[in-house]
C-alpha atoms as a PDB file:
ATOM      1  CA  UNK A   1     -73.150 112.251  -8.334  1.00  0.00           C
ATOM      2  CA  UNK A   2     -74.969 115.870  -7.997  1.00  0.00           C
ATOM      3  CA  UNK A   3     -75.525 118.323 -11.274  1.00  0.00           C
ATOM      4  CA  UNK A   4     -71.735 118.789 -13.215  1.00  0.00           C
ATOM      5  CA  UNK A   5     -70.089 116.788 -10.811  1.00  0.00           C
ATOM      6  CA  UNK A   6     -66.950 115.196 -12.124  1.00  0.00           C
ATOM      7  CA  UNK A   7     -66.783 111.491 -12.401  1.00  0.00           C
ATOM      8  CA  UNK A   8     -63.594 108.955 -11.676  1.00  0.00           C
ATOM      9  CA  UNK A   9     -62.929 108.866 -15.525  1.00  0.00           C
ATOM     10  CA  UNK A  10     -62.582 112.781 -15.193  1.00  0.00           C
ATOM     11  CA  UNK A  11     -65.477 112.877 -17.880  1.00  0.00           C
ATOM     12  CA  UNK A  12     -67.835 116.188 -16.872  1.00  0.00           C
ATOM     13  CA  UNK A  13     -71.514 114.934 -16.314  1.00  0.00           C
ATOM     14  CA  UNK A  14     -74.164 117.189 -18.467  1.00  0.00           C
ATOM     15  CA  UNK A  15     -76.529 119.150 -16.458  1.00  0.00           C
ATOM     16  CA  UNK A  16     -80.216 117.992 -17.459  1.00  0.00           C
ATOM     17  CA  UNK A  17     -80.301 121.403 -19.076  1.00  0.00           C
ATOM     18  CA  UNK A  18     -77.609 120.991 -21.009  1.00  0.00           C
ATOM     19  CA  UNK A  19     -78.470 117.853 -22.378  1.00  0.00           C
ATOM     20  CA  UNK A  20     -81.922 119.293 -23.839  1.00  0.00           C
ATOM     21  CA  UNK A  21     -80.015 122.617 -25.019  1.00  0.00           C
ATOM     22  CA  UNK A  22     -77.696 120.300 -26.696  1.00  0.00           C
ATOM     23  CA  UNK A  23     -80.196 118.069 -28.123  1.00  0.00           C
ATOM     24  CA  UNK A  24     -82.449 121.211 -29.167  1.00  0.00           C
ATOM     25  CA  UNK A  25     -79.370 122.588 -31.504  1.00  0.00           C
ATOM     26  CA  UNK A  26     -78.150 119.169 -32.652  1.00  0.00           C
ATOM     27  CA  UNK A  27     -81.983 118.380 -34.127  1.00  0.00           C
ATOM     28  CA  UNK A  28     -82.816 122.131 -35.463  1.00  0.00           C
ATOM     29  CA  UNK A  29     -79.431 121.663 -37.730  1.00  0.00           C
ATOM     30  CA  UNK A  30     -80.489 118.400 -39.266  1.00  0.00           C
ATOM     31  CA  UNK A  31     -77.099 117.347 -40.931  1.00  0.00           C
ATOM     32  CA  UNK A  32     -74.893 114.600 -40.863  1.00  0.00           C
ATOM     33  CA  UNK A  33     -72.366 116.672 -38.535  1.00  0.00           C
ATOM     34  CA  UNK A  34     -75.017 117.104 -35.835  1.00  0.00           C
ATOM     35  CA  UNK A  35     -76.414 113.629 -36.439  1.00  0.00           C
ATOM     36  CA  UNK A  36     -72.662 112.023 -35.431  1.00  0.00           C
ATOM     37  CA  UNK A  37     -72.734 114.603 -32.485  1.00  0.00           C
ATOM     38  CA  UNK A  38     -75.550 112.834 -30.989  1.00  0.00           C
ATOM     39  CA  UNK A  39     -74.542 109.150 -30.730  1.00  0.00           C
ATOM     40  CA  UNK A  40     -71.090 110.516 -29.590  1.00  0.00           C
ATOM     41  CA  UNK A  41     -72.637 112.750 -26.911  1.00  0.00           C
ATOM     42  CA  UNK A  42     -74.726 110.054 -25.864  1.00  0.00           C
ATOM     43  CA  UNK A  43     -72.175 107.577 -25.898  1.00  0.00           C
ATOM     44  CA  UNK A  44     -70.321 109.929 -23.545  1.00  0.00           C
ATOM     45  CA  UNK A  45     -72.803 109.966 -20.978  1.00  0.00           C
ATOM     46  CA  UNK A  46     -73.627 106.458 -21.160  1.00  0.00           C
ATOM     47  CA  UNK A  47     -70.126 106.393 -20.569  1.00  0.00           C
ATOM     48  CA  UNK A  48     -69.740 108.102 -17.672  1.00  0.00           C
ATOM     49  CA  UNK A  49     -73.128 106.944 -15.963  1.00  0.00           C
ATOM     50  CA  UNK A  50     -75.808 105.176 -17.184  1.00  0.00           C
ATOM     51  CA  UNK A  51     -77.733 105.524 -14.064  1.00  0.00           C
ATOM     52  CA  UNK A  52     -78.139 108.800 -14.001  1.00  0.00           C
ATOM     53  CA  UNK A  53     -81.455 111.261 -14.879  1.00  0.00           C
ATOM     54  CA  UNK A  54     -79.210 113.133 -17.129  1.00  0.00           C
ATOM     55  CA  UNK A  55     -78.366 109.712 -18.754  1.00  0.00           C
ATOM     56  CA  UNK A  56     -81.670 108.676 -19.089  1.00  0.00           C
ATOM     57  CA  UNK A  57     -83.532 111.967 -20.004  1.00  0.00           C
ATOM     58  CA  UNK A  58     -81.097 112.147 -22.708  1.00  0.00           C
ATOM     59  CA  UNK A  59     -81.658 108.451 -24.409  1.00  0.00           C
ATOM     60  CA  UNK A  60     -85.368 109.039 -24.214  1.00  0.00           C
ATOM     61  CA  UNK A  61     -85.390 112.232 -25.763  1.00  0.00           C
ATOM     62  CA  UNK A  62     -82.891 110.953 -28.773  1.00  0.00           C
ATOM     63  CA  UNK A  63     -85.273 108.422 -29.744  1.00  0.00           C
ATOM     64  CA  UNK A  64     -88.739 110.201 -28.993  1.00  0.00           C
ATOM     65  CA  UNK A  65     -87.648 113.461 -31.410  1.00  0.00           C
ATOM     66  CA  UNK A  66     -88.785 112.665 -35.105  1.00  0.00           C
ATOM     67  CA  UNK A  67     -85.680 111.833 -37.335  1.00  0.00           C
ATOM     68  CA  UNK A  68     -84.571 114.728 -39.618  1.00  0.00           C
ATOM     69  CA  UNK A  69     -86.542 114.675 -43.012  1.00  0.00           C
ATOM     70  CA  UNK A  70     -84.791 114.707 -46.492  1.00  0.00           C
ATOM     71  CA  UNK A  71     -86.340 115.681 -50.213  1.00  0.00           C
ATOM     72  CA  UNK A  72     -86.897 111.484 -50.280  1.00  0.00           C
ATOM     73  CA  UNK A  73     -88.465 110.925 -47.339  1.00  0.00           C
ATOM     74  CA  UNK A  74     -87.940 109.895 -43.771  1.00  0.00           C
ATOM     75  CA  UNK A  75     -84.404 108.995 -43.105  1.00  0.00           C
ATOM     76  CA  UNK A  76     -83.985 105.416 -42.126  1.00  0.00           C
ATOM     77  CA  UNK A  77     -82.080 103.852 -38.953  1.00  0.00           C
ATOM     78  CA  UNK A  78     -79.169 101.914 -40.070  1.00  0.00           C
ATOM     79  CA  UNK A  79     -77.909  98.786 -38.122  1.00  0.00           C
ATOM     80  CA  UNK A  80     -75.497 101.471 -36.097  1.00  0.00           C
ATOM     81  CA  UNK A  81     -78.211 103.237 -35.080  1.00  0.00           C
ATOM     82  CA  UNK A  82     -79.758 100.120 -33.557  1.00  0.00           C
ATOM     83  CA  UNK A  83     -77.153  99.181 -31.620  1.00  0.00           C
ATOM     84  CA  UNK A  84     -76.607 102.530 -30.242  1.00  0.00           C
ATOM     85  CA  UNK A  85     -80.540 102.373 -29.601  1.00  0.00           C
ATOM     86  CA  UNK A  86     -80.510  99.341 -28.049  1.00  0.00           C
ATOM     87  CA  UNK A  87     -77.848 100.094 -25.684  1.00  0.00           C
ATOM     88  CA  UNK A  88     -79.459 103.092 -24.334  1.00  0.00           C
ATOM     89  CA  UNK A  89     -82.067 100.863 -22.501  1.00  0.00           C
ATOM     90  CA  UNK A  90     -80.058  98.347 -20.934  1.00  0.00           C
ATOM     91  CA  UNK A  91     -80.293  98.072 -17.188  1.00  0.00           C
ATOM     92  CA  UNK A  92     -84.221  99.541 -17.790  1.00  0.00           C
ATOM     93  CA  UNK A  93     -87.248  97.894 -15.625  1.00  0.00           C
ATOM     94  CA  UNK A  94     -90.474  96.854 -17.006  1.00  0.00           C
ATOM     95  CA  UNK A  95     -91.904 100.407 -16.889  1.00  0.00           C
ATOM     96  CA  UNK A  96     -89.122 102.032 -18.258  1.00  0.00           C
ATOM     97  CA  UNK A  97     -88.982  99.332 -21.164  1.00  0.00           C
ATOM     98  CA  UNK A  98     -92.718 100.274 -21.744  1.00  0.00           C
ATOM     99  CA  UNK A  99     -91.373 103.653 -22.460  1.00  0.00           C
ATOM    100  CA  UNK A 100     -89.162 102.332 -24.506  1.00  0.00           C
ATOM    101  CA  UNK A 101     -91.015 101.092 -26.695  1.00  0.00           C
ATOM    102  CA  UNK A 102     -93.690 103.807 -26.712  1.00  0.00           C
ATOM    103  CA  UNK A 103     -91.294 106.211 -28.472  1.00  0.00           C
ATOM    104  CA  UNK A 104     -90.225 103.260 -30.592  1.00  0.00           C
ATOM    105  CA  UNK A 105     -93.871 102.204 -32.051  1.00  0.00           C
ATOM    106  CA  UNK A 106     -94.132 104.563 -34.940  1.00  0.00           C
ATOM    107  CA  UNK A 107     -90.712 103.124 -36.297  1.00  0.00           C
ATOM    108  CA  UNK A 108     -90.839  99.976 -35.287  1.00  0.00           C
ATOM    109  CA  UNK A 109     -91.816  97.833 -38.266  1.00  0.00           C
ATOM    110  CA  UNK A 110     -89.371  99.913 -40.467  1.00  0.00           C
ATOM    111  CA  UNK A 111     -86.662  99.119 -37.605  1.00  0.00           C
ATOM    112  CA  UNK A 112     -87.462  95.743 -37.859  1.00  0.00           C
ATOM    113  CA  UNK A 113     -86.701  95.638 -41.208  1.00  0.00           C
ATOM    114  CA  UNK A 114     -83.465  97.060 -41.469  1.00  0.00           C
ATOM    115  CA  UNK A 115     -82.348  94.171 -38.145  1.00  0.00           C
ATOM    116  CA  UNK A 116     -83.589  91.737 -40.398  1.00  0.00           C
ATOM    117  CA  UNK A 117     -85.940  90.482 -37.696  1.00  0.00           C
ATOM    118  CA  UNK A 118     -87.421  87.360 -39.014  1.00  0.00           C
ATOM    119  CA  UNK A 119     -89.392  86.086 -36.300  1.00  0.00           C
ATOM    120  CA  UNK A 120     -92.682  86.624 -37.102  1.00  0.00           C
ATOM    121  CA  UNK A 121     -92.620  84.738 -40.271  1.00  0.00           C
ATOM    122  CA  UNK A 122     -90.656  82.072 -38.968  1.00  0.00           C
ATOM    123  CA  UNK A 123     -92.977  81.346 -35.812  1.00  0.00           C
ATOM    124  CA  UNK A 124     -96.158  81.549 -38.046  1.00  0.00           C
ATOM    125  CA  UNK A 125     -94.736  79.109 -40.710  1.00  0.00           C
ATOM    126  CA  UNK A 126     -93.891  76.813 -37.651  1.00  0.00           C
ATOM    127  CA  UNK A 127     -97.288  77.138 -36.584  1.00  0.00           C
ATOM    128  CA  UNK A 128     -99.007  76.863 -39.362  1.00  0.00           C
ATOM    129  CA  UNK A 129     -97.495  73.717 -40.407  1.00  0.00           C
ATOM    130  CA  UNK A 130     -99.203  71.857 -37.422  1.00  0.00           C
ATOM    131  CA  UNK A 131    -102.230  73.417 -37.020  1.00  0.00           C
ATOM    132  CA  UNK A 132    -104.902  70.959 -37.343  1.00  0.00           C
ATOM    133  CA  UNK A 133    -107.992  73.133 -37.201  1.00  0.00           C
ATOM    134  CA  UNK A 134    -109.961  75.632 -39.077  1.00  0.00           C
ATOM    135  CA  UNK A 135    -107.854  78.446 -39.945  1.00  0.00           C
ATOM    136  CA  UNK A 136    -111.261  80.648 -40.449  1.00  0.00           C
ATOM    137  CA  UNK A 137    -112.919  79.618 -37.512  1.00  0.00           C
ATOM    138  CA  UNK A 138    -109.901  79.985 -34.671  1.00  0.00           C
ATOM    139  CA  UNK A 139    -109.677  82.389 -31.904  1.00  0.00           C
ATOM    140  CA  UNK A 140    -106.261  83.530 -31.446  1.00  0.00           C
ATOM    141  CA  UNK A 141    -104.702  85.451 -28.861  1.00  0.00           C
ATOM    142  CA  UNK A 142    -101.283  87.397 -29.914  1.00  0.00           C
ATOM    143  CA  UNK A 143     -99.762  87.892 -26.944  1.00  0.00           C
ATOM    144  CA  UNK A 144     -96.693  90.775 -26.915  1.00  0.00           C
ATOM    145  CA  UNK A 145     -98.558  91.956 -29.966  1.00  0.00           C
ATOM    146  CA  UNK A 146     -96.475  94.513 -30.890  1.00  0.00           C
ATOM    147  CA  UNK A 147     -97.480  96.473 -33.715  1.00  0.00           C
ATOM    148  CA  UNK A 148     -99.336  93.266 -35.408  1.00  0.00           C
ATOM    149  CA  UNK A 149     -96.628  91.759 -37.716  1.00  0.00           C
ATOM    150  CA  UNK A 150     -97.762  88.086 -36.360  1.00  0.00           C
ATOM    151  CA  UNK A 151    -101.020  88.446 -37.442  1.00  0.00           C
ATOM    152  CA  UNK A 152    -100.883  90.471 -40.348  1.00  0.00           C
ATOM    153  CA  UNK A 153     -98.971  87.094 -41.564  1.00  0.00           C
ATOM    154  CA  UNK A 154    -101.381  84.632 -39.814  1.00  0.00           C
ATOM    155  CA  UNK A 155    -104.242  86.693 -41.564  1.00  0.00           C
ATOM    156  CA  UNK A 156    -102.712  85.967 -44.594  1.00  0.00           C
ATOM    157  CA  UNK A 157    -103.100  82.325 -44.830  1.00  0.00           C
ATOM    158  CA  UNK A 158    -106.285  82.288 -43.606  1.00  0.00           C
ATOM    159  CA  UNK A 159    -106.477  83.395 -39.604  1.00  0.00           C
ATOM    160  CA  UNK A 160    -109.699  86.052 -39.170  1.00  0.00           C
ATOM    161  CA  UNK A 161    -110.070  86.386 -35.570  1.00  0.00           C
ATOM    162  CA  UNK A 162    -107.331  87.902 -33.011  1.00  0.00           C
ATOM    163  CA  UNK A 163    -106.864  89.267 -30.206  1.00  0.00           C
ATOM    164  CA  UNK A 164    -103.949  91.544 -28.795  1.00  0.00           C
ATOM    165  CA  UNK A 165    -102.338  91.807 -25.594  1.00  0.00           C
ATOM    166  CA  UNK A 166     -99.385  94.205 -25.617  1.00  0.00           C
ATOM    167  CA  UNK A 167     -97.888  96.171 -22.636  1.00  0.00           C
ATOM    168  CA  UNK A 168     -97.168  99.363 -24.880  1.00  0.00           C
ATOM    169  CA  UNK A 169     -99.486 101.638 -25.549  1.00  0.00           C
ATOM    170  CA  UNK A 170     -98.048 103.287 -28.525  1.00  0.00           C
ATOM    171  CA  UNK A 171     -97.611  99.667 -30.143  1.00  0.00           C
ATOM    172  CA  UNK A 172    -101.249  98.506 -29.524  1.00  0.00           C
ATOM    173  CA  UNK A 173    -102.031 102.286 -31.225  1.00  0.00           C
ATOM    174  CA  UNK A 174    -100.006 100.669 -34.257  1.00  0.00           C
ATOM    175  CA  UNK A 175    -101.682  97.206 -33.879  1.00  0.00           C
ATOM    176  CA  UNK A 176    -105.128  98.666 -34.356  1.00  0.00           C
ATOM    177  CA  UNK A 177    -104.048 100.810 -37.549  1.00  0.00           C
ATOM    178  CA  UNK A 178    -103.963  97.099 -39.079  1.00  0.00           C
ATOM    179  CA  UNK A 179    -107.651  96.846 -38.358  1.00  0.00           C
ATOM    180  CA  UNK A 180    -107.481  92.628 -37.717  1.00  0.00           C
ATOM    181  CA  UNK A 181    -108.044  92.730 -33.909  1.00  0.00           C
ATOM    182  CA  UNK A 182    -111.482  92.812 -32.579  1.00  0.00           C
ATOM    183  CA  UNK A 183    -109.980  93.819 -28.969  1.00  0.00           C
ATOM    184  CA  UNK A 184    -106.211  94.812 -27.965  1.00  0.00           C
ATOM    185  CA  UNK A 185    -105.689  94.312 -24.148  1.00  0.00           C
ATOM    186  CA  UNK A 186    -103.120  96.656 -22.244  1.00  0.00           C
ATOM    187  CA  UNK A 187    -101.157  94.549 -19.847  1.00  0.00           C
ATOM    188  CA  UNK A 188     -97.730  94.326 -18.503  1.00  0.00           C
ATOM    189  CA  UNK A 189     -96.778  90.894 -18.949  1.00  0.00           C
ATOM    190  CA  UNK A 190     -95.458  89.150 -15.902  1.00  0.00           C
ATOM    191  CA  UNK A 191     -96.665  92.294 -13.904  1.00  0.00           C
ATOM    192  CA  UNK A 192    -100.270  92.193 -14.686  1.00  0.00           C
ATOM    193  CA  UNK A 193    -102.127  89.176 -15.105  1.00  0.00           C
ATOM    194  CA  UNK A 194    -103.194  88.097 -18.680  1.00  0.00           C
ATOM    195  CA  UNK A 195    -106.235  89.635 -19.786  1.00  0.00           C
ATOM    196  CA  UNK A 196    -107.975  86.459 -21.122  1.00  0.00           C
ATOM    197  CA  UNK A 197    -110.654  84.012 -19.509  1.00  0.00           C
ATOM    198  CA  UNK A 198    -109.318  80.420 -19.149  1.00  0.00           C
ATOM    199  CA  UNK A 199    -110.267  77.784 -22.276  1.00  0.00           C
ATOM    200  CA  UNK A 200    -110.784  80.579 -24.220  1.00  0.00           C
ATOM    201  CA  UNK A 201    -108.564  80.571 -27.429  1.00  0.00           C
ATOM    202  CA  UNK A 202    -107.404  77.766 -30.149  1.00  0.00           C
ATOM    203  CA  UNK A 203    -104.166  79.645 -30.586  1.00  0.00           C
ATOM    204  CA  UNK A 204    -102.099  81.440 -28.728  1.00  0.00           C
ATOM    205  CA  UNK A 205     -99.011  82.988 -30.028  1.00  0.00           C
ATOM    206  CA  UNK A 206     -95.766  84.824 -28.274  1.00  0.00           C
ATOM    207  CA  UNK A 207     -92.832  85.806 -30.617  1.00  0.00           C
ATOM    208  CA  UNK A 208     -89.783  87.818 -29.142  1.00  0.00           C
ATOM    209  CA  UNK A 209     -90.934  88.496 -25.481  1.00  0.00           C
ATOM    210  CA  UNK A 210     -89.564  85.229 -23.961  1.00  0.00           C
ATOM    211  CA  UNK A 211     -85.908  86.413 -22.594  1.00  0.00           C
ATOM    212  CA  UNK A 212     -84.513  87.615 -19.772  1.00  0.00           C
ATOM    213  CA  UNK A 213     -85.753  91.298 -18.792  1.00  0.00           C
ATOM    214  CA  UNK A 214     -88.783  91.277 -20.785  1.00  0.00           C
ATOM    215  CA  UNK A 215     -91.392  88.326 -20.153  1.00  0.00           C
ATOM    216  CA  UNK A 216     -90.978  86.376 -17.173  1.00  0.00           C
ATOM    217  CA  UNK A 217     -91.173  82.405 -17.407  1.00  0.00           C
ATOM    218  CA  UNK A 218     -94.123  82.328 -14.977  1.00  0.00           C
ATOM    219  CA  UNK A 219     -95.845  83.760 -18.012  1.00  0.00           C
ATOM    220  CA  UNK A 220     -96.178  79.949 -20.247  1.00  0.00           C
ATOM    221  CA  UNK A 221     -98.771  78.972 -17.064  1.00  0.00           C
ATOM    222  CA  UNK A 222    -101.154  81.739 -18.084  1.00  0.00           C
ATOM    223  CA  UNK A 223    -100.818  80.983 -21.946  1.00  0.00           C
ATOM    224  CA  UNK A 224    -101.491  77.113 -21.097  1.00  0.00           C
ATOM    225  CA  UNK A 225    -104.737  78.546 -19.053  1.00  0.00           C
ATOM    226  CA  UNK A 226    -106.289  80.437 -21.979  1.00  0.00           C
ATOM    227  CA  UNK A 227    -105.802  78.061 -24.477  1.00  0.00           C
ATOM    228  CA  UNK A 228    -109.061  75.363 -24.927  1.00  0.00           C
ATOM    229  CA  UNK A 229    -108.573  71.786 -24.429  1.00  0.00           C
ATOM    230  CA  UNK A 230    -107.044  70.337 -27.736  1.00  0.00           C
ATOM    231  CA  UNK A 231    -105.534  74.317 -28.625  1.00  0.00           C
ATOM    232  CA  UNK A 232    -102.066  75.431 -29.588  1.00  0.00           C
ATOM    233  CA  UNK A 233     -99.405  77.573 -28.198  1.00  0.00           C
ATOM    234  CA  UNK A 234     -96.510  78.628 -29.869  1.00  0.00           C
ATOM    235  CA  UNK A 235     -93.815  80.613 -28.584  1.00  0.00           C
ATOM    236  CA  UNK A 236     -90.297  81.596 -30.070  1.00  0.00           C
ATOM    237  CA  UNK A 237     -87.575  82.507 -27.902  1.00  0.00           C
ATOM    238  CA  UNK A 238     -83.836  84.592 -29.015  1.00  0.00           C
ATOM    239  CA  UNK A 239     -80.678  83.433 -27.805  1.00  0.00           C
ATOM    240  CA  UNK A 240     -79.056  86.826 -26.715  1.00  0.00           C
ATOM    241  CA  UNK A 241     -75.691  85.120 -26.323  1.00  0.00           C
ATOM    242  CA  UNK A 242     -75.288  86.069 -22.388  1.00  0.00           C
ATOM    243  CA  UNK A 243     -75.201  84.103 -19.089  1.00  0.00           C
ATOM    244  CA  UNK A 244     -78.671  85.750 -18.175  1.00  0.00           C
ATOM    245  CA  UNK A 245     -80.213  84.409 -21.402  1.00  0.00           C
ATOM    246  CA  UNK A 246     -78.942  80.857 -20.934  1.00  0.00           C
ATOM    247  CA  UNK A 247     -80.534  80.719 -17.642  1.00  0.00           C
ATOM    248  CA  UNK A 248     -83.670  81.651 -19.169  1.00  0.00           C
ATOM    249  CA  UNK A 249     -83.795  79.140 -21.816  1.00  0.00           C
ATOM    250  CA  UNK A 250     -82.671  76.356 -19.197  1.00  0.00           C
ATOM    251  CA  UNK A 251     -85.578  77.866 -16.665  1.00  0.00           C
ATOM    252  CA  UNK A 252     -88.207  78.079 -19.737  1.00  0.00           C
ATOM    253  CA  UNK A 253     -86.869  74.297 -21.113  1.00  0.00           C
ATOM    254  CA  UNK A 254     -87.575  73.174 -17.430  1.00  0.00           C
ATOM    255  CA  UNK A 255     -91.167  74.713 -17.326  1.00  0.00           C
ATOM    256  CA  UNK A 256     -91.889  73.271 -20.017  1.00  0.00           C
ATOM    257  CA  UNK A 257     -90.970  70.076 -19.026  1.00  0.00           C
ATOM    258  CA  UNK A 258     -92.776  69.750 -15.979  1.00  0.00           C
ATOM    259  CA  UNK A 259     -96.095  70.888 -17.594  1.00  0.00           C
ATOM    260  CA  UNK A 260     -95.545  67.669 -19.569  1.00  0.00           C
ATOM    261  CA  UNK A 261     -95.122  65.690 -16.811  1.00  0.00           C
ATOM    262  CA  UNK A 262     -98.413  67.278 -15.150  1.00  0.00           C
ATOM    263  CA  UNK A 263    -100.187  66.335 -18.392  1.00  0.00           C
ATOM    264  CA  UNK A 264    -100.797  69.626 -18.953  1.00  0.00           C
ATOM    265  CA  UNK A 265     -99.880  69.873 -22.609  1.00  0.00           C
ATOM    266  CA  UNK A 266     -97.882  67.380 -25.177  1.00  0.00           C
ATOM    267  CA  UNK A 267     -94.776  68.978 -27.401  1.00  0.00           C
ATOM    268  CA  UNK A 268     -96.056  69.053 -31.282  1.00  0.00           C
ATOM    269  CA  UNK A 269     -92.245  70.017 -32.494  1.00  0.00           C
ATOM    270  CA  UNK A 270     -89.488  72.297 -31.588  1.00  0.00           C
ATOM    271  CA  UNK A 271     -87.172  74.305 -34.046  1.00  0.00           C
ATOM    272  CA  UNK A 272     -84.138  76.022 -33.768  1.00  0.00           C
ATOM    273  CA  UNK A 273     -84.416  79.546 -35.484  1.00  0.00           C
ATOM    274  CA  UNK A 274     -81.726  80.533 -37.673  1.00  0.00           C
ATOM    275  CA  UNK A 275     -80.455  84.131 -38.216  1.00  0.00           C
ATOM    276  CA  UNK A 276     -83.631  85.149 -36.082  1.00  0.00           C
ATOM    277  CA  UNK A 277     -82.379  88.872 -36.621  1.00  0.00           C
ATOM    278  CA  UNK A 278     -78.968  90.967 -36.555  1.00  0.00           C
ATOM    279  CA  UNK A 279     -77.341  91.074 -33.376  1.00  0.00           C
ATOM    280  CA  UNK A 280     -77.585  94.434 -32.144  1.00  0.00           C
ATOM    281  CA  UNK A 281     -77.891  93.908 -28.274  1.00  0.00           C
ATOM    282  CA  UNK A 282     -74.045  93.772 -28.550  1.00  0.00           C
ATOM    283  CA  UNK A 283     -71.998  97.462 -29.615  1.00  0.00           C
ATOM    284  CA  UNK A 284     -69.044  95.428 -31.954  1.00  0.00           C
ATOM    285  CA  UNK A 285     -66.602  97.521 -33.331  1.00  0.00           C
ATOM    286  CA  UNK A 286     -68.246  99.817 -36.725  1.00  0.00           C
ATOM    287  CA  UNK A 287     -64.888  97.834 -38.478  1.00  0.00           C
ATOM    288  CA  UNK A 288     -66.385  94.592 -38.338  1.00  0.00           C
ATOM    289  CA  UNK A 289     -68.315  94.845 -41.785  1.00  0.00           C
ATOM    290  CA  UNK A 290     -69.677  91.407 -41.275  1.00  0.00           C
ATOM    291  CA  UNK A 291     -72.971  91.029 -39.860  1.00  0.00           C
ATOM    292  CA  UNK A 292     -73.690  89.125 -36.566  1.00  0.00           C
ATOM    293  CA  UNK A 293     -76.807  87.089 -36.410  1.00  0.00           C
ATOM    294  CA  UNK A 294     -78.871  85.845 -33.311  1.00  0.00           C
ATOM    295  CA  UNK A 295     -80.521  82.194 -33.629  1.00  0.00           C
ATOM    296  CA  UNK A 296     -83.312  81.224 -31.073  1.00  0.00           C
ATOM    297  CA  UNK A 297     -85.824  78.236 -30.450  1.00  0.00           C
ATOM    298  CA  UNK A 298     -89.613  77.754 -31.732  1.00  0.00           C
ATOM    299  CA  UNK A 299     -91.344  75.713 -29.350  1.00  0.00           C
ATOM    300  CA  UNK A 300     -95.425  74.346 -30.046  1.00  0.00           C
ATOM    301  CA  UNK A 301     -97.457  72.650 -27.325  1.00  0.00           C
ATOM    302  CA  UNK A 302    -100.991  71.535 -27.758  1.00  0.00           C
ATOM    303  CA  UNK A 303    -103.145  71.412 -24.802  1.00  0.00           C
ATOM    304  CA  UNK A 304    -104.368  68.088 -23.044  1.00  0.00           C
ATOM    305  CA  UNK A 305    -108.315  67.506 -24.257  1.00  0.00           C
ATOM    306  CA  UNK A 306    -109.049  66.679 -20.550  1.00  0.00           C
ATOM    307  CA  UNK A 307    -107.420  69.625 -19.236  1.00  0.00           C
ATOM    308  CA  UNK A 308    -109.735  73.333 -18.957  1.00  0.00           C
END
């Protein structure tokens, strides 16, 4: 479909000029009006296509302008907003995810917060609880680093020495604010190999990147490979409630497996996650005052001794 072409619904498609001349007005106002104006414009053209440049240009440039300021302070993204955000990248590939989450880094730990996303603390209690070693002395590698909320908690009980991978520059810019990393890698997991020599960490950690359209499954080989003989890996995985996330877990359950039966590793525990964070990967109806939670799966290997 060209530039205002019509589509079957009879909706009109929004020039790319448009879109930013809309977008320009809607953000100089900075009230509550313009504010709804925006989600229902863009709900309109993800309506109509959410293939299109228009489409795109316009979610990117929703969620990359600074939200309007009040006398108190920055206003806050409610659960609504979430959703809405979240289903403005669906269909995305790896580098437009990147992008994603790019514009997303300055908000992102405040976002987190209001989705009630838990996994951090629940992955690093899990871990915690079996690791064996010294705390003080252990290399860890924080793979899909994010901004750092993994080992700002891992710090805290007694973790020093981390190391970042992340595939977003803007959240490895956040990471180092934290000042715990003595190196953040840029990588594109599942794209790019893993920046990290073989037998060279006693822990490495992945929470939230194990699902369908982020992290590949191939990816638990090259965490194995990094770890040393007798280290840890712990990884945490959502269940997004679709049929493309059960084939995940059932691919990643049968990976793991078969690394067992290698000898590669040995299972330490596994742990269901509950209310891992609030479901916003799915637009319910705003009536629906109750809030939706997504569960998920902790899973810790340690690696065989005889194994490099």
């Amino acid at each position: 479909m060209g530039r205002g072409a019509t589509s079957q619904n009879g909706l009109i498609e929004c020039s790319t000029d448009k879109i930013l001349e809309k977008l320009t007005a809607a953000v100089n106002t900075q009230n509550k009006t313009s504010e709804c104006k925006l989600d229902y414009i863009l709900k309109k053209l993800t309506a109509v296509s959410a293939k299109t440049n228009a489409a795109r240009l316009w979610r990117g440039c929703l969620w990359c302008t600074p939200a309007p300021r009040r006398e108190a302070g920055t206003v806050r993204r409610t659960v609504d907003d979430m959703k809405v955000f979240f289903q403005s990248c669906k269909g995305f590939d790896p580098h437009q995810t990147t992008d994603f989450y790019n514009s997303w880094a300055e908000t992102y730990e405040q976002d987190s917060e209001t989705m009630k996303y838990r996994a951090p603390q629940l992955a690093v209690d899990f871990l915690n609880d079996h690791f064996c070693g010294n705390r003080g002395d252990a290399q860890v590698l924080d793979v899909a680093c994010g901004s750092g909320l993994a080992a700002k908690l891992m710090f805290d009980l007694g973790f020093k020495h981390f190391v970042g991978v992340d595939g977003s520059k803007g959240m490895l810019e956040q990471a180092a604010k934290s000042g715990l990393y003595r190196e953040l890698k840029l990588a594109l997991l599942g794209t790019d190999p893993l920046p990290a020599q073989t037998g060279e960490f006693d822990v490495v950690i992945i929470v939230g990147a194990l699902r369908d359209g982020f992290v590949p499954v191939s990816i638990i080989r090259e965490l194995y490979k990094t770890t040393k003989p007798g280290g840890y890996v712990c990884m945490s995985r959502v269940d997004p409630k679709s049929e493309s996330g059960n084939k995940y877990k059932t691919s990643m359950e049968r990976e793991l497996q078969l690394m067992v039966e290698e000898g590669l590793w040995s299972p330490v525990d596994t742990k269901e996650m509950h209310r891992y964070m609030i479901d916003v990967y799915n637009d319910k109806s705003k009536d629906e005052k109750k809030e939706d939670f997504l569960h998920g799966t902790m899973y810790l290997y340690r690696k065989s001794l005889n194994k490099l």
